[in-house]
C-alpha atoms as a PDB file:
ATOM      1  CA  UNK A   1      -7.574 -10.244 -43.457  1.00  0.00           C
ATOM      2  CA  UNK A   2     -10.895 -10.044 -41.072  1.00  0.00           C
ATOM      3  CA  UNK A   3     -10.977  -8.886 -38.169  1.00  0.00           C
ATOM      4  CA  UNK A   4     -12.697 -10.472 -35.137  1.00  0.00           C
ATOM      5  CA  UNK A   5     -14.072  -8.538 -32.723  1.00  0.00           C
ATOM      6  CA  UNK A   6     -13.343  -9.574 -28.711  1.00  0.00           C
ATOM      7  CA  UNK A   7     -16.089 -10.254 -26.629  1.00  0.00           C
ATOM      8  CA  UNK A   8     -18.240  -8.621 -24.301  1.00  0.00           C
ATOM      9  CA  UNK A   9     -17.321 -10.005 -21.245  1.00  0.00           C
ATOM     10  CA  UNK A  10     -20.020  -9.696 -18.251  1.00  0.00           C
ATOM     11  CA  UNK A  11     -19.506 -10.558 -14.933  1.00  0.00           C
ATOM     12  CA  UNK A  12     -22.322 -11.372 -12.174  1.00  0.00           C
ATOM     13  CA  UNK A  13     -21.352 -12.147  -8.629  1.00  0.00           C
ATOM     14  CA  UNK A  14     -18.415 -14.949  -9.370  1.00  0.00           C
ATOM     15  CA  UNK A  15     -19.751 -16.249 -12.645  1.00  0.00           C
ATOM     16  CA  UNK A  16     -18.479 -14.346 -15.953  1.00  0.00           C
ATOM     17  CA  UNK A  17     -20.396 -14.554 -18.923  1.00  0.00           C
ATOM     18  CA  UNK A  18     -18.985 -13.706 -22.462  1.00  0.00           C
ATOM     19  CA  UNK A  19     -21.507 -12.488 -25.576  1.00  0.00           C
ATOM     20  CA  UNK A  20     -20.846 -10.807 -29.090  1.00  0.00           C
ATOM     21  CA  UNK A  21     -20.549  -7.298 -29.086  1.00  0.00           C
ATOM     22  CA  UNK A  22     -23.626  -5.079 -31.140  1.00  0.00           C
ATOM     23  CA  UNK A  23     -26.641  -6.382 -28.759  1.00  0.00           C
ATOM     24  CA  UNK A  24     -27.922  -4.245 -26.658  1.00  0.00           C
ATOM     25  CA  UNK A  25     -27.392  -4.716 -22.838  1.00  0.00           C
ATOM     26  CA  UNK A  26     -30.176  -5.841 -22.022  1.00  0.00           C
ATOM     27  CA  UNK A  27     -30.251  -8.365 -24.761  1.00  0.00           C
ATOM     28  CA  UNK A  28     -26.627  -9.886 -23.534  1.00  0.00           C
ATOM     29  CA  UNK A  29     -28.204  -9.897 -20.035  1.00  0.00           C
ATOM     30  CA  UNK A  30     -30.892 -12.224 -20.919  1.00  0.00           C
ATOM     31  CA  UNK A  31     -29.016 -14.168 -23.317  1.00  0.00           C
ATOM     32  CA  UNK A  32     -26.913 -14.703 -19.904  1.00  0.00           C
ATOM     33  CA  UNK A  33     -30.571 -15.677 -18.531  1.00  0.00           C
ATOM     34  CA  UNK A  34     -30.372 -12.840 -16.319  1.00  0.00           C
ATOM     35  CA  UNK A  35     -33.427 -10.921 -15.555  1.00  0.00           C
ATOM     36  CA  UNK A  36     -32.472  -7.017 -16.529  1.00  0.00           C
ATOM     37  CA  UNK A  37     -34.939  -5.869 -13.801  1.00  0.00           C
ATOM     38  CA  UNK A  38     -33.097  -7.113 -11.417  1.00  0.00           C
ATOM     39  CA  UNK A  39     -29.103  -5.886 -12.077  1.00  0.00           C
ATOM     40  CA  UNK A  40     -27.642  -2.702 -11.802  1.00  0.00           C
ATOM     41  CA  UNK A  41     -25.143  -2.531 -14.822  1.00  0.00           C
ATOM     42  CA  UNK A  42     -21.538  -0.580 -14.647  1.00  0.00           C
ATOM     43  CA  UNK A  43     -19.524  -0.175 -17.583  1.00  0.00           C
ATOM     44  CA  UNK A  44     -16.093   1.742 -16.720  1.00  0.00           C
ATOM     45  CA  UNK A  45     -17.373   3.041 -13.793  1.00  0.00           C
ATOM     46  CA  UNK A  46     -20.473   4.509 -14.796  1.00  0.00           C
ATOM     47  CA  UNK A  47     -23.822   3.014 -14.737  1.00  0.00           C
ATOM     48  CA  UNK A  48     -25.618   2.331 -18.184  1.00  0.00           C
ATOM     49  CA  UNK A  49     -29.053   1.316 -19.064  1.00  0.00           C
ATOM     50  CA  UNK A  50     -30.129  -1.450 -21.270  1.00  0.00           C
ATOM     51  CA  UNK A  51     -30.872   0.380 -24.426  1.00  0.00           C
ATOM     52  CA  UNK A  52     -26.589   1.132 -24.876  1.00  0.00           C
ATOM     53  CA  UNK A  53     -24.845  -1.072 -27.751  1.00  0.00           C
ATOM     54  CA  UNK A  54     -22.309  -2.980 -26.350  1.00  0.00           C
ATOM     55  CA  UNK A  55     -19.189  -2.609 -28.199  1.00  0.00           C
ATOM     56  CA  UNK A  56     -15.826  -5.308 -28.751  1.00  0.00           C
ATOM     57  CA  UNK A  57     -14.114  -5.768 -25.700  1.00  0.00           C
ATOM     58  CA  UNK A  58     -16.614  -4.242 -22.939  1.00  0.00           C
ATOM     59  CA  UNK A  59     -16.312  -5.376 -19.515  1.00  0.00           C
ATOM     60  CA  UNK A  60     -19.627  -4.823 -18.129  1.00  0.00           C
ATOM     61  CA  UNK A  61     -20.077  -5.627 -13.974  1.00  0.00           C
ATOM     62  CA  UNK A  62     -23.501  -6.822 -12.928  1.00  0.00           C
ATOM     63  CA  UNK A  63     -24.742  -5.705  -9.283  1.00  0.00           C
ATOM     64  CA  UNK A  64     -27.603  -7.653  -7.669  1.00  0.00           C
ATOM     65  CA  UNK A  65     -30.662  -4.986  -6.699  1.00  0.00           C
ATOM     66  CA  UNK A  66     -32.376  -5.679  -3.567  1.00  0.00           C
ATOM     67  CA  UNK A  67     -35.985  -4.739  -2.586  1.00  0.00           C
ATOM     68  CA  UNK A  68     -39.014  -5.351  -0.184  1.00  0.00           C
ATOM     69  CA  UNK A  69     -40.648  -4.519   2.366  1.00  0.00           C
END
């Protein structure tokens, strides 16, 4: 029997967004057509940078940067 590993599930403002787990963040967050430069990204409370391997069953939240001038 195979296993199936759950989904990464990402969440940005009220939309959620589900990918397969192994990308890398910032992969799932343009697969989600999301521009990484422009998200803050908190996994269980701590904030992680696009490079980290997302792994079955994350729950990743998506914050919204501001800036100008």
């Amino acid at each position: 029997m195979t296993h199936r590993p759950t989904p990464v599930t990402l969440t940005y403002r009220r939309e959620t967004f589900t990918v397969r787990p192994g990308m890398t963040l910032r992969q799932a967050i343009q697969r989600c057509g999301l521009n990484p430069e422009t998200v803050l990204t908190v996994r269980n409370g701590a904030l992680i940078t696009g490079d980290v391997v997302l792994e079955s069953g994350d729950r990743v939240k998506l914050v919204a940067t501001f800036s100008g001038g």
